[in-house]
PDB file of N, CA and C in Angstrom:
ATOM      1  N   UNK A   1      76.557 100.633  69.859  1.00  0.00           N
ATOM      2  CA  UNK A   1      77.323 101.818  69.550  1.00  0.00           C
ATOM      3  C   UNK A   1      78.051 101.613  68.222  1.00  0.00           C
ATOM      4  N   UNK A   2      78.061 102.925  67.649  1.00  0.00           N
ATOM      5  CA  UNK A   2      78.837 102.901  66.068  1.00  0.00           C
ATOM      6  C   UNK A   2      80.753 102.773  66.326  1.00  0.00           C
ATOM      7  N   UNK A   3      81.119 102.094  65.466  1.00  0.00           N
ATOM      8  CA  UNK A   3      82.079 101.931  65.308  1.00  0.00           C
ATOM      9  C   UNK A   3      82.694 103.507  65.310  1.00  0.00           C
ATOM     10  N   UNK A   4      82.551 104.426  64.941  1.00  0.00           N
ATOM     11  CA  UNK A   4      83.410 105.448  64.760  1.00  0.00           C
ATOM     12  C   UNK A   4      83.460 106.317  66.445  1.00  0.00           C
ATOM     13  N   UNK A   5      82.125 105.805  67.247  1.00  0.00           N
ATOM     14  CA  UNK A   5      81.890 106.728  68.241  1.00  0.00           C
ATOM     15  C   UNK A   5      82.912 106.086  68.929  1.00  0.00           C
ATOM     16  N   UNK A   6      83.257 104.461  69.458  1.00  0.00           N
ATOM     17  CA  UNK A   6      84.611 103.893  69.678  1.00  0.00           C
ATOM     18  C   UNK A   6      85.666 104.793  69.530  1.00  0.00           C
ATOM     19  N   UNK A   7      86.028 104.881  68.430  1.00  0.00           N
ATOM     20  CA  UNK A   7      87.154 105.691  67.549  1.00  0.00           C
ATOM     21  C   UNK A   7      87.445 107.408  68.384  1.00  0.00           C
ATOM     22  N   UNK A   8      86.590 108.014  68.489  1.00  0.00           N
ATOM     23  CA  UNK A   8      86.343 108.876  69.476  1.00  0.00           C
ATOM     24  C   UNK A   8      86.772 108.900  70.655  1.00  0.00           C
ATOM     25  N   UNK A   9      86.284 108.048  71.397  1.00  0.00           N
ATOM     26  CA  UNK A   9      86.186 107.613  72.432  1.00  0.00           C
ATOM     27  C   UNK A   9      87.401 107.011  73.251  1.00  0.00           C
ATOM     28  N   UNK A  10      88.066 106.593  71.971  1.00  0.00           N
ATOM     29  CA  UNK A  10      89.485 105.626  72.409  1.00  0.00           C
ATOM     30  C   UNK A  10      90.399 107.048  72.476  1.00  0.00           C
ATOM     31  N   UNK A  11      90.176 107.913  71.111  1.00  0.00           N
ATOM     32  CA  UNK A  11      91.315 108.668  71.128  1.00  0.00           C
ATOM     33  C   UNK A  11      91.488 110.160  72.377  1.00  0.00           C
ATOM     34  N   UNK A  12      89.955 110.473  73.097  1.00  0.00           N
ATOM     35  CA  UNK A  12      90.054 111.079  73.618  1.00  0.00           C
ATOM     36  C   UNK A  12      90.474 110.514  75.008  1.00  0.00           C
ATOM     37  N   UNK A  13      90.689 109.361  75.698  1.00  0.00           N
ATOM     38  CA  UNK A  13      91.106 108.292  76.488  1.00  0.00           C
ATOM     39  C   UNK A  13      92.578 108.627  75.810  1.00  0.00           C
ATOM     40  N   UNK A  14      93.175 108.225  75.117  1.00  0.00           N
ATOM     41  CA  UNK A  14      94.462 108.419  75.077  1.00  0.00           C
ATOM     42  C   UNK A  14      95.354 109.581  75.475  1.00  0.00           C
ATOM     43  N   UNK A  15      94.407 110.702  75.428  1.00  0.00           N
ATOM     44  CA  UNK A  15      94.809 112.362  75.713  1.00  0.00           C
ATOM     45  C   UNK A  15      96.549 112.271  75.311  1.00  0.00           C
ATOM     46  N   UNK A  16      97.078 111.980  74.522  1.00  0.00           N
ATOM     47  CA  UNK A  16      98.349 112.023  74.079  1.00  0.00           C
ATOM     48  C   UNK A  16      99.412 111.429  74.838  1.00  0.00           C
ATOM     49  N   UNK A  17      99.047 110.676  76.033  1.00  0.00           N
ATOM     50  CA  UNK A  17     100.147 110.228  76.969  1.00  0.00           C
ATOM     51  C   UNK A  17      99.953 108.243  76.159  1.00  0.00           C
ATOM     52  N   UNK A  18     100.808 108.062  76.753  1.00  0.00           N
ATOM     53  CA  UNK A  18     101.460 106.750  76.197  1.00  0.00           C
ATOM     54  C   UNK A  18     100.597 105.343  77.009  1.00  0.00           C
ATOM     55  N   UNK A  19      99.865 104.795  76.674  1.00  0.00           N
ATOM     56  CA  UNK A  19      98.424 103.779  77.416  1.00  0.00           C
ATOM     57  C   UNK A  19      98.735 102.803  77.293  1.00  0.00           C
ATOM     58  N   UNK A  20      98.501 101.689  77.670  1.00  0.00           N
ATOM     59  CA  UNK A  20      98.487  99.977  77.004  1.00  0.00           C
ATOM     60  C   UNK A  20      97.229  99.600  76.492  1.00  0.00           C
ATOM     61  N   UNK A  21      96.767  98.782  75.853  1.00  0.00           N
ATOM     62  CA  UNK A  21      95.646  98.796  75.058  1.00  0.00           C
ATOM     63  C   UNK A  21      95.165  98.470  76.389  1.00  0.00           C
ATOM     64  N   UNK A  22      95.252  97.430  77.460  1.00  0.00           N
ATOM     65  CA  UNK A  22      94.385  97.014  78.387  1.00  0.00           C
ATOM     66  C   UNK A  22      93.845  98.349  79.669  1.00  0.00           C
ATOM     67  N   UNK A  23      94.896  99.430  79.558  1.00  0.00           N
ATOM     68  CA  UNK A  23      94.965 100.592  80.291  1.00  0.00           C
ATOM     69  C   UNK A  23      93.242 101.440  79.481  1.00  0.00           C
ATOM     70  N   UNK A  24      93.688 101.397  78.193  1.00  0.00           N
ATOM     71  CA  UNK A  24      92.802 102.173  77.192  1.00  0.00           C
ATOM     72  C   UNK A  24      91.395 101.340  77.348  1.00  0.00           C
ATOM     73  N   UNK A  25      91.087 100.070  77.643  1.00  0.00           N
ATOM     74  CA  UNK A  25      90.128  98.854  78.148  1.00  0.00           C
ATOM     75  C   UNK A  25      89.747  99.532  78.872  1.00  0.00           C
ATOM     76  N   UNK A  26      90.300  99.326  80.411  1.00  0.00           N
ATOM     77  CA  UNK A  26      89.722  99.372  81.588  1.00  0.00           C
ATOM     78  C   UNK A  26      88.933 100.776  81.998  1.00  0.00           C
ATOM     79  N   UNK A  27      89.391 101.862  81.048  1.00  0.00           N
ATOM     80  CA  UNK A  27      89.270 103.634  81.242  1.00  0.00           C
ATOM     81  C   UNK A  27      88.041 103.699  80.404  1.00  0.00           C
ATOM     82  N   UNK A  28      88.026 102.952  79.199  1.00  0.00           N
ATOM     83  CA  UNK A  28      86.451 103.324  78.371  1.00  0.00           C
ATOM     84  C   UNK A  28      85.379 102.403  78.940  1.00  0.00           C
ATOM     85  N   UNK A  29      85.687 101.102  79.842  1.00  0.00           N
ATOM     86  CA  UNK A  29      84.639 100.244  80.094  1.00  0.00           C
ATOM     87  C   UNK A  29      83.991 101.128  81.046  1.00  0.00           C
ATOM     88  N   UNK A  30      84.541 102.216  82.019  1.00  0.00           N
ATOM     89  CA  UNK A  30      84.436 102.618  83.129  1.00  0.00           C
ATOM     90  C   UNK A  30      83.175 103.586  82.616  1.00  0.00           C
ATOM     91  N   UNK A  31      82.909 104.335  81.800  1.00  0.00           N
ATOM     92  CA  UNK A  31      81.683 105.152  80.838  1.00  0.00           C
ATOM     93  C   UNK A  31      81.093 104.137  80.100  1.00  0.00           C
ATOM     94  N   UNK A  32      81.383 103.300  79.414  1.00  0.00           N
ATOM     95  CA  UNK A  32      80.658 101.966  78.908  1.00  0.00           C
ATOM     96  C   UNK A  32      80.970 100.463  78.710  1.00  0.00           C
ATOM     97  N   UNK A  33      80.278  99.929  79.594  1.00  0.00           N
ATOM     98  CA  UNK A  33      80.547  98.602  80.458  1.00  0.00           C
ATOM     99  C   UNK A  33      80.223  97.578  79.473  1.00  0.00           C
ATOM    100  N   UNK A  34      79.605  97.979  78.714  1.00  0.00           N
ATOM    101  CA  UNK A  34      79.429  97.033  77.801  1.00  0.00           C
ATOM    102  C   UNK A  34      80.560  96.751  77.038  1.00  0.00           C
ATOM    103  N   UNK A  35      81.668  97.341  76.747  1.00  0.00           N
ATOM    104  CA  UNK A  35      82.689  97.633  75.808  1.00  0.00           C
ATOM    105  C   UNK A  35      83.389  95.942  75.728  1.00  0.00           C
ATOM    106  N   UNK A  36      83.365  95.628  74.731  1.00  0.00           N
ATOM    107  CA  UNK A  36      84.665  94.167  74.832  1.00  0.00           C
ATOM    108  C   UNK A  36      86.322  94.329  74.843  1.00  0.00           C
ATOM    109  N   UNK A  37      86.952  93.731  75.483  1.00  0.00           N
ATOM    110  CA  UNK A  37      88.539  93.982  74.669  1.00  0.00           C
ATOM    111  C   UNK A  37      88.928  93.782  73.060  1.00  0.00           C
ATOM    112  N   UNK A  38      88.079  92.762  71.964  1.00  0.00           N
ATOM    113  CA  UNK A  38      88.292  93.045  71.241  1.00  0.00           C
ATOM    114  C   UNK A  38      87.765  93.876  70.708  1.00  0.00           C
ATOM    115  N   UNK A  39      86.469  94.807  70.779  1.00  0.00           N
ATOM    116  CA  UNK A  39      86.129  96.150  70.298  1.00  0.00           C
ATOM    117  C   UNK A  39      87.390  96.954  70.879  1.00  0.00           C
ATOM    118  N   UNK A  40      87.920  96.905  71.730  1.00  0.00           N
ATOM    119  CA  UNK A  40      89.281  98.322  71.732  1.00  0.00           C
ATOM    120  C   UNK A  40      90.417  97.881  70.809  1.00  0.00           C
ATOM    121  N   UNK A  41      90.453  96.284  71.206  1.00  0.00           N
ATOM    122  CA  UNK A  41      91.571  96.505  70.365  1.00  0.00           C
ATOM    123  C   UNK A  41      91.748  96.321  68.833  1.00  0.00           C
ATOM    124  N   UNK A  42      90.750  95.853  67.930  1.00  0.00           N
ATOM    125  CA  UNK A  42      90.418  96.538  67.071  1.00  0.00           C
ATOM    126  C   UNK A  42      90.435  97.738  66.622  1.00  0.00           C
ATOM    127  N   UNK A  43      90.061  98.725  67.244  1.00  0.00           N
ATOM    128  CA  UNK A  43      89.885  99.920  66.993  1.00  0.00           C
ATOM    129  C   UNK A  43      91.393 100.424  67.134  1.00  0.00           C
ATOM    130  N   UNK A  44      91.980 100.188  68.067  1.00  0.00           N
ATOM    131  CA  UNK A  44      93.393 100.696  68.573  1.00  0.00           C
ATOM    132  C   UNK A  44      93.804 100.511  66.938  1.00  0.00           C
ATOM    133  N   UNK A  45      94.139  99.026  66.681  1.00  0.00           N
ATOM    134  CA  UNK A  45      94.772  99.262  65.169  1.00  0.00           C
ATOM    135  C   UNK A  45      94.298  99.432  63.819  1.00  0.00           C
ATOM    136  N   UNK A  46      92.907  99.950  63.893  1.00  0.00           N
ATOM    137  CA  UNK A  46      92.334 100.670  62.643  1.00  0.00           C
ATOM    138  C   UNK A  46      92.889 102.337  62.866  1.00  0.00           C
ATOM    139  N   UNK A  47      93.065 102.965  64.267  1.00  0.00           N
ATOM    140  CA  UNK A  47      93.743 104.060  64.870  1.00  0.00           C
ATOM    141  C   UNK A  47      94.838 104.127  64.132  1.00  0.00           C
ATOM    142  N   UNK A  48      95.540 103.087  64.455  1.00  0.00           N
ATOM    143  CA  UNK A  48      96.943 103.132  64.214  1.00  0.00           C
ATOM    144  C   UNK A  48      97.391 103.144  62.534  1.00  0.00           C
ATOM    145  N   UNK A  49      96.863 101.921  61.673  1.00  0.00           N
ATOM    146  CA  UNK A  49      96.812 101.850  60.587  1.00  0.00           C
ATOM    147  C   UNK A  49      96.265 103.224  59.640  1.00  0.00           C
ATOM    148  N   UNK A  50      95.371 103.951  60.510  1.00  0.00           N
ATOM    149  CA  UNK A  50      95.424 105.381  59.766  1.00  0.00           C
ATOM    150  C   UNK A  50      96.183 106.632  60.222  1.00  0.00           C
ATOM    151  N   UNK A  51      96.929 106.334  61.023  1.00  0.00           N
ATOM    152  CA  UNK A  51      98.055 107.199  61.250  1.00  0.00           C
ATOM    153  C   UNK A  51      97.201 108.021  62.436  1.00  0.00           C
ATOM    154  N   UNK A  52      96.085 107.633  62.757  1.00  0.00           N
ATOM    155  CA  UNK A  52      95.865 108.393  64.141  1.00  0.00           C
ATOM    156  C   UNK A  52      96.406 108.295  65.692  1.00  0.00           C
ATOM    157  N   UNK A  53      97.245 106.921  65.384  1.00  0.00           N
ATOM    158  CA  UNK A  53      97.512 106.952  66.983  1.00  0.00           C
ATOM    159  C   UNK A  53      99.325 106.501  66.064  1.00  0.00           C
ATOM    160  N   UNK A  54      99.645 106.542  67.191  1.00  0.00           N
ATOM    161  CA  UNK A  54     101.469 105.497  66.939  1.00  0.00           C
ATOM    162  C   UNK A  54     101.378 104.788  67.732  1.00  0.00           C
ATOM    163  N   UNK A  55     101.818 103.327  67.664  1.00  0.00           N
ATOM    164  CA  UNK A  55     101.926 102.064  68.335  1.00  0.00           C
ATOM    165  C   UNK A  55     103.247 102.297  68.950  1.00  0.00           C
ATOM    166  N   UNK A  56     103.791 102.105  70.251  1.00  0.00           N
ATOM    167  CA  UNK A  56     105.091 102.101  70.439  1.00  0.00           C
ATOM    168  C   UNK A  56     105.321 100.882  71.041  1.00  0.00           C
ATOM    169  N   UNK A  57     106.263 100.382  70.883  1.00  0.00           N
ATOM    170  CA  UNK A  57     107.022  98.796  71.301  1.00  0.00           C
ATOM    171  C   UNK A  57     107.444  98.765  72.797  1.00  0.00           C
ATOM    172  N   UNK A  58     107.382  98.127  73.718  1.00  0.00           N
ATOM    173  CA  UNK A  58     107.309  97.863  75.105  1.00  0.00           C
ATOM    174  C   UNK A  58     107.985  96.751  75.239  1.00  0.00           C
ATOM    175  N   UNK A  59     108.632  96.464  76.153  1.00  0.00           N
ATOM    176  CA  UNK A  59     109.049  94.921  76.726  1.00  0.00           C
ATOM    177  C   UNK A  59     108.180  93.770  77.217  1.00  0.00           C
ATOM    178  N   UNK A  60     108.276  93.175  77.115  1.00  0.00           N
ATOM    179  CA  UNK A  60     107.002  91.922  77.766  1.00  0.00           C
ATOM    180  C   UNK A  60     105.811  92.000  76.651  1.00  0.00           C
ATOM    181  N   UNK A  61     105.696  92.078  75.524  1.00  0.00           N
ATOM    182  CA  UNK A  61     105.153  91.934  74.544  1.00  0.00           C
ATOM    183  C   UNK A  61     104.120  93.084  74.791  1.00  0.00           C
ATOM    184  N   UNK A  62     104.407  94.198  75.575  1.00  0.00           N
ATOM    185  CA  UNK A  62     103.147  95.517  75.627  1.00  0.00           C
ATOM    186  C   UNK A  62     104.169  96.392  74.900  1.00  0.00           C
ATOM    187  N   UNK A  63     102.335  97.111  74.038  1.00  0.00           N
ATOM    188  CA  UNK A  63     102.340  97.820  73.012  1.00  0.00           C
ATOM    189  C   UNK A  63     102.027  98.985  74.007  1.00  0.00           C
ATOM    190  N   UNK A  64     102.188 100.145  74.107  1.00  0.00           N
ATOM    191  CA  UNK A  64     102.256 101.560  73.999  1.00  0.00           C
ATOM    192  C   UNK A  64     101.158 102.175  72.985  1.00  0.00           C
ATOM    193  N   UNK A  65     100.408 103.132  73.350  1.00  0.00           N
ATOM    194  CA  UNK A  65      99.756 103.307  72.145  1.00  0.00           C
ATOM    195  C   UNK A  65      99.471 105.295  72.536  1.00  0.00           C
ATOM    196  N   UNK A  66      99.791 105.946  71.779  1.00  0.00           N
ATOM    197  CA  UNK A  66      99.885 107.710  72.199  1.00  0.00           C
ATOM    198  C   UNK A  66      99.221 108.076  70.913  1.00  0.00           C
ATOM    199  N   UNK A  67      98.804 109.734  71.061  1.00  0.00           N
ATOM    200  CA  UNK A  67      98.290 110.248  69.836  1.00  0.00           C
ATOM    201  C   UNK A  67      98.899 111.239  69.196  1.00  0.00           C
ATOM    202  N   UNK A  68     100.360 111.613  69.542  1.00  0.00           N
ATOM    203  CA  UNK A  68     101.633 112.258  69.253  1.00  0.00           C
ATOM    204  C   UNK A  68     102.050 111.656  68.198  1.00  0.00           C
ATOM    205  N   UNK A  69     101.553 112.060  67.093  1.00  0.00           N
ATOM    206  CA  UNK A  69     102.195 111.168  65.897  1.00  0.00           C
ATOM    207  C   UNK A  69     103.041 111.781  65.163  1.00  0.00           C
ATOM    208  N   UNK A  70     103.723 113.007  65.735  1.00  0.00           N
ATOM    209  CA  UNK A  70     104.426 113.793  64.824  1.00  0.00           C
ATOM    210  C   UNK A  70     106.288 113.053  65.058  1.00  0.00           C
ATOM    211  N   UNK A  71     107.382 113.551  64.803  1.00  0.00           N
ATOM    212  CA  UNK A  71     108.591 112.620  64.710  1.00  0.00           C
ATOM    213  C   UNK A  71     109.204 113.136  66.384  1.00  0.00           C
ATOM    214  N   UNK A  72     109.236 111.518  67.009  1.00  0.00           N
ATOM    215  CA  UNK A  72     109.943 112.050  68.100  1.00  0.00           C
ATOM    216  C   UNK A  72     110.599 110.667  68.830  1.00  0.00           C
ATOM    217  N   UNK A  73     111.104 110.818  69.694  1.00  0.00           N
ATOM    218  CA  UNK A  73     112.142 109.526  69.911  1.00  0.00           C
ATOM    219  C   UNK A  73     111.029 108.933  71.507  1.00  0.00           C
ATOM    220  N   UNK A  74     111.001 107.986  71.677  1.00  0.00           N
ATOM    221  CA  UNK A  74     110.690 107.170  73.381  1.00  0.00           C
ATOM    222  C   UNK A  74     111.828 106.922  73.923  1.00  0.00           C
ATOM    223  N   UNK A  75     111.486 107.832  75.604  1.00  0.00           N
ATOM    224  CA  UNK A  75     112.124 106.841  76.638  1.00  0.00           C
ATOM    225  C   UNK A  75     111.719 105.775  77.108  1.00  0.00           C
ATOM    226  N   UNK A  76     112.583 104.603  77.115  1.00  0.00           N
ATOM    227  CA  UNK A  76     110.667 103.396  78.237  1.00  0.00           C
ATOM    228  C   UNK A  76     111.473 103.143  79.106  1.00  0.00           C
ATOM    229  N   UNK A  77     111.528 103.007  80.745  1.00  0.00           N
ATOM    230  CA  UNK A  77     111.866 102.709  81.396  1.00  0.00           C
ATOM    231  C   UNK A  77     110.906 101.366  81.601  1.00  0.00           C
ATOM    232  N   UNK A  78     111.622 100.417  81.783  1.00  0.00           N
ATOM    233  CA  UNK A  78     111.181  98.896  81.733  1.00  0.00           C
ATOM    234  C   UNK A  78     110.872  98.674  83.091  1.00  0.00           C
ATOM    235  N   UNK A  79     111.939  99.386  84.373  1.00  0.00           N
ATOM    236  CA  UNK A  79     111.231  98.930  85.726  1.00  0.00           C
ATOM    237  C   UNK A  79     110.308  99.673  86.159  1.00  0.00           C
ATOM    238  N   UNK A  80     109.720 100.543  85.544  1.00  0.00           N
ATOM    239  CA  UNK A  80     109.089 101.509  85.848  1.00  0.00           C
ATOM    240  C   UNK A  80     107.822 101.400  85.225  1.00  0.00           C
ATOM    241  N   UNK A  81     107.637 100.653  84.058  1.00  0.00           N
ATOM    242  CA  UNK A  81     107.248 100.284  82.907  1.00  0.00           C
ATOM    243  C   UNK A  81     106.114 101.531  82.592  1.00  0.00           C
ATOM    244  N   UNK A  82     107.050 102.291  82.033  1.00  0.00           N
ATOM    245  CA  UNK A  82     106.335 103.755  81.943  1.00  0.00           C
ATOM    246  C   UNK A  82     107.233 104.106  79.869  1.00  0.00           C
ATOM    247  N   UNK A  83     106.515 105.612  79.539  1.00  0.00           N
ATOM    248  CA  UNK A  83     107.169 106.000  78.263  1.00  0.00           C
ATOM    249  C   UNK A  83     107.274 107.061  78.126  1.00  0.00           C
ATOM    250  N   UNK A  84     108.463 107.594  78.391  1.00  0.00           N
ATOM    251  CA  UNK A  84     108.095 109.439  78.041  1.00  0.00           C
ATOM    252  C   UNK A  84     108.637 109.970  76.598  1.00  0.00           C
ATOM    253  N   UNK A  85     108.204 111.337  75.809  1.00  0.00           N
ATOM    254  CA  UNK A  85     108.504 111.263  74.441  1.00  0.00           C
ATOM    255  C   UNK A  85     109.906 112.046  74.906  1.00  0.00           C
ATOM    256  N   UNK A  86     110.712 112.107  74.330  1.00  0.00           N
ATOM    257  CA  UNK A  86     111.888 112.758  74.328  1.00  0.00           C
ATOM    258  C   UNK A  86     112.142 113.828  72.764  1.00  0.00           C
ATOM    259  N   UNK A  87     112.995 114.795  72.945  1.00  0.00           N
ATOM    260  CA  UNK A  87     112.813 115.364  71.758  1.00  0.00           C
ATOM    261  C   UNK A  87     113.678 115.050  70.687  1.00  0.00           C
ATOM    262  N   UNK A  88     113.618 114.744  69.528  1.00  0.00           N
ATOM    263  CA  UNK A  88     114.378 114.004  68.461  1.00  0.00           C
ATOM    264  C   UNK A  88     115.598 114.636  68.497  1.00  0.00           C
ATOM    265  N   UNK A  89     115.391 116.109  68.144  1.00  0.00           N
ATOM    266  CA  UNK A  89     116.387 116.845  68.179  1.00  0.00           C
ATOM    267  C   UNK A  89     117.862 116.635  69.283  1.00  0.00           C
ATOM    268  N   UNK A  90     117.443 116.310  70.405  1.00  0.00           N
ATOM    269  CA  UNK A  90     118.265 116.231  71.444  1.00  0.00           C
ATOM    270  C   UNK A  90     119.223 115.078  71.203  1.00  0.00           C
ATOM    271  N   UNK A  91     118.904 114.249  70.354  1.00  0.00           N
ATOM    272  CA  UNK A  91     119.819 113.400  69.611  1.00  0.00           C
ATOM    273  C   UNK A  91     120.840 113.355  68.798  1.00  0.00           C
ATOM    274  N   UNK A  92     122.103 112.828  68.903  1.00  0.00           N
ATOM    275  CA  UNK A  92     122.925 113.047  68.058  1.00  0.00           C
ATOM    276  C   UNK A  92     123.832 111.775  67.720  1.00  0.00           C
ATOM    277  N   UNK A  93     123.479 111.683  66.425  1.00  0.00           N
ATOM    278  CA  UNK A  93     123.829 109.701  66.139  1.00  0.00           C
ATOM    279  C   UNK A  93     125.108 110.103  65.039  1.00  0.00           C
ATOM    280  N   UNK A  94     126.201 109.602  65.131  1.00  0.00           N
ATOM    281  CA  UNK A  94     127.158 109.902  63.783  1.00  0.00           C
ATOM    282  C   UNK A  94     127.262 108.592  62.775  1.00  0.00           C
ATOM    283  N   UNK A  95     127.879 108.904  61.822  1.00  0.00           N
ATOM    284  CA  UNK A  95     127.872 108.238  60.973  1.00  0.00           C
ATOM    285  C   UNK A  95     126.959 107.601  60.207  1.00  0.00           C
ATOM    286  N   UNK A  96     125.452 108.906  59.998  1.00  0.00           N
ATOM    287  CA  UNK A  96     124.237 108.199  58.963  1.00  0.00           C
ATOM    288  C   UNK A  96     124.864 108.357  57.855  1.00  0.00           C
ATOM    289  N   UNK A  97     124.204 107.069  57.083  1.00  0.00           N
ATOM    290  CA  UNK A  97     124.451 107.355  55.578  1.00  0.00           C
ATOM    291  C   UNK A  97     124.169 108.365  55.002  1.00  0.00           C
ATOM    292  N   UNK A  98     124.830 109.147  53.876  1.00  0.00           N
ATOM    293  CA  UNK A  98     124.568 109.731  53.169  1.00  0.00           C
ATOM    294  C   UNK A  98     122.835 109.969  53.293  1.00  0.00           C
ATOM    295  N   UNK A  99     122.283 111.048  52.622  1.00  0.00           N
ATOM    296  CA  UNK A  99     120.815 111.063  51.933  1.00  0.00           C
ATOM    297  C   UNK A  99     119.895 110.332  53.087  1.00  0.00           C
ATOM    298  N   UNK A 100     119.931 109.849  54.664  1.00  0.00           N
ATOM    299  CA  UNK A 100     119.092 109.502  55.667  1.00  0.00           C
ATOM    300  C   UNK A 100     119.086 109.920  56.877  1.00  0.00           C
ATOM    301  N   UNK A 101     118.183 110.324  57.469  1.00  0.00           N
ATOM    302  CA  UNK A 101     118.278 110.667  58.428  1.00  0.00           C
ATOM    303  C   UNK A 101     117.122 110.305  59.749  1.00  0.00           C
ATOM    304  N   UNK A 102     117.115 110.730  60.842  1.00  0.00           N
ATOM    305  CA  UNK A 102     116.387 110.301  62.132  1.00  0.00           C
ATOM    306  C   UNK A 102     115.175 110.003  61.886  1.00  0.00           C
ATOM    307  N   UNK A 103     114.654 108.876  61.429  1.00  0.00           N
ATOM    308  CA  UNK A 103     112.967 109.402  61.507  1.00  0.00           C
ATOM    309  C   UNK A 103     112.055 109.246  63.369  1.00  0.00           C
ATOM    310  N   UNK A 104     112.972 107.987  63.637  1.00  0.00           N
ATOM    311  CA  UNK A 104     112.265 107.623  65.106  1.00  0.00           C
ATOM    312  C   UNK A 104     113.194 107.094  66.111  1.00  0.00           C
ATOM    313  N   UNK A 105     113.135 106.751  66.985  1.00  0.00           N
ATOM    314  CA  UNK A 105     114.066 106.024  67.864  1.00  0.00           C
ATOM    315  C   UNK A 105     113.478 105.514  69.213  1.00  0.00           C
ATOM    316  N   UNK A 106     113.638 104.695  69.461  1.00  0.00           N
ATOM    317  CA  UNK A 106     112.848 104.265  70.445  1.00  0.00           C
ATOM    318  C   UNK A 106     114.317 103.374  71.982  1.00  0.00           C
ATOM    319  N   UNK A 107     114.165 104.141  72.918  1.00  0.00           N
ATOM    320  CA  UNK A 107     115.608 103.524  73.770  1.00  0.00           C
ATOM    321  C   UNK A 107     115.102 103.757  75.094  1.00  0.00           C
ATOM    322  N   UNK A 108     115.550 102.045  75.725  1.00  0.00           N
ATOM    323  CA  UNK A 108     114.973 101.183  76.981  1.00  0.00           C
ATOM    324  C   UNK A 108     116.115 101.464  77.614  1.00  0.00           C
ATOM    325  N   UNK A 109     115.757 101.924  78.775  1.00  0.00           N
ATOM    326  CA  UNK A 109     116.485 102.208  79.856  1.00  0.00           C
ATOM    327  C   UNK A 109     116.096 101.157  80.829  1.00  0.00           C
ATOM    328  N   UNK A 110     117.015 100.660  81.894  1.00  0.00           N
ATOM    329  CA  UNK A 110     116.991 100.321  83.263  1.00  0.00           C
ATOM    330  C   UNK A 110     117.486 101.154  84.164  1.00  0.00           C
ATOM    331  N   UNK A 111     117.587 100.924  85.714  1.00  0.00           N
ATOM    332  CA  UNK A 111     118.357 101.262  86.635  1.00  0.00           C
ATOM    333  C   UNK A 111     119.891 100.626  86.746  1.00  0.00           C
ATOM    334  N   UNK A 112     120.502 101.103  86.884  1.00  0.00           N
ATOM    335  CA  UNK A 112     122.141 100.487  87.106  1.00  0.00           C
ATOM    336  C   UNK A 112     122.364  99.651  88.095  1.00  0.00           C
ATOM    337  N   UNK A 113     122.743  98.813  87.872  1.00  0.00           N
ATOM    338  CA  UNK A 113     123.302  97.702  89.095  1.00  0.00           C
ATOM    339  C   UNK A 113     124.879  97.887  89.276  1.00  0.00           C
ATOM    340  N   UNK A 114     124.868  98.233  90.700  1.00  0.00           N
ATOM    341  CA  UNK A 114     126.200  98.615  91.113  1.00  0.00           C
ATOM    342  C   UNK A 114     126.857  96.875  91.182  1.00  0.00           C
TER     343      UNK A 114
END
């Protein structure tokens, strides 16, 4: 298989919700078994490096990977180990410098311990 049909293949597997590369693995091997982990994950960051996917940062060294690349903030719940997008707007941070403003934000939640 051609490298670009991968490319395809990964991004329609992503359907815009938030995957782990090994999540994005196990879902394309399932239509083609032949697939390696480093053919996805390769591809994941030729995705990413062209601005087709966004990489998002996870705890326990997992990457997040969505096709929502427009400006918006993550929830990650860590016990849950899930990511939902939240809307930037709904944010309100004081004291940016002059001339900068929100581009991303990314904020890990837990459950509360009484």
């Amino acid at each position: 298989m051609r490298k670009h049909q991968y490319l395809d293949i990964i991004c329609s597997v992503c359907d815009c919700n938030h995957r782990t590369a090994e999540d994005i693995f196990l879902q394309v091997k399932k239509s083609h078994p032949k697939v390696g982990k480093a053919t996805i994950y390769r591809n994941l960051e030729s995705l990413a490096e062209e601005g087709k996917l966004r990489r998002v940062p996870g705890l326990g060294g997992k990457t997040y990977y969505e096709c929502n690349i427009k400006s918006h903030a993550h929830l990650i719940d860590d016990t849950r180990e899930c990511c939902t997008d939240f809307p930037i707007e709904n944010i309100k941070v004081k004291n940016i410098p002059e001339g900068y403003e929100i581009s991303e934000i990314c904020i890990h939640i837990a459950p509360k311990i009484p």
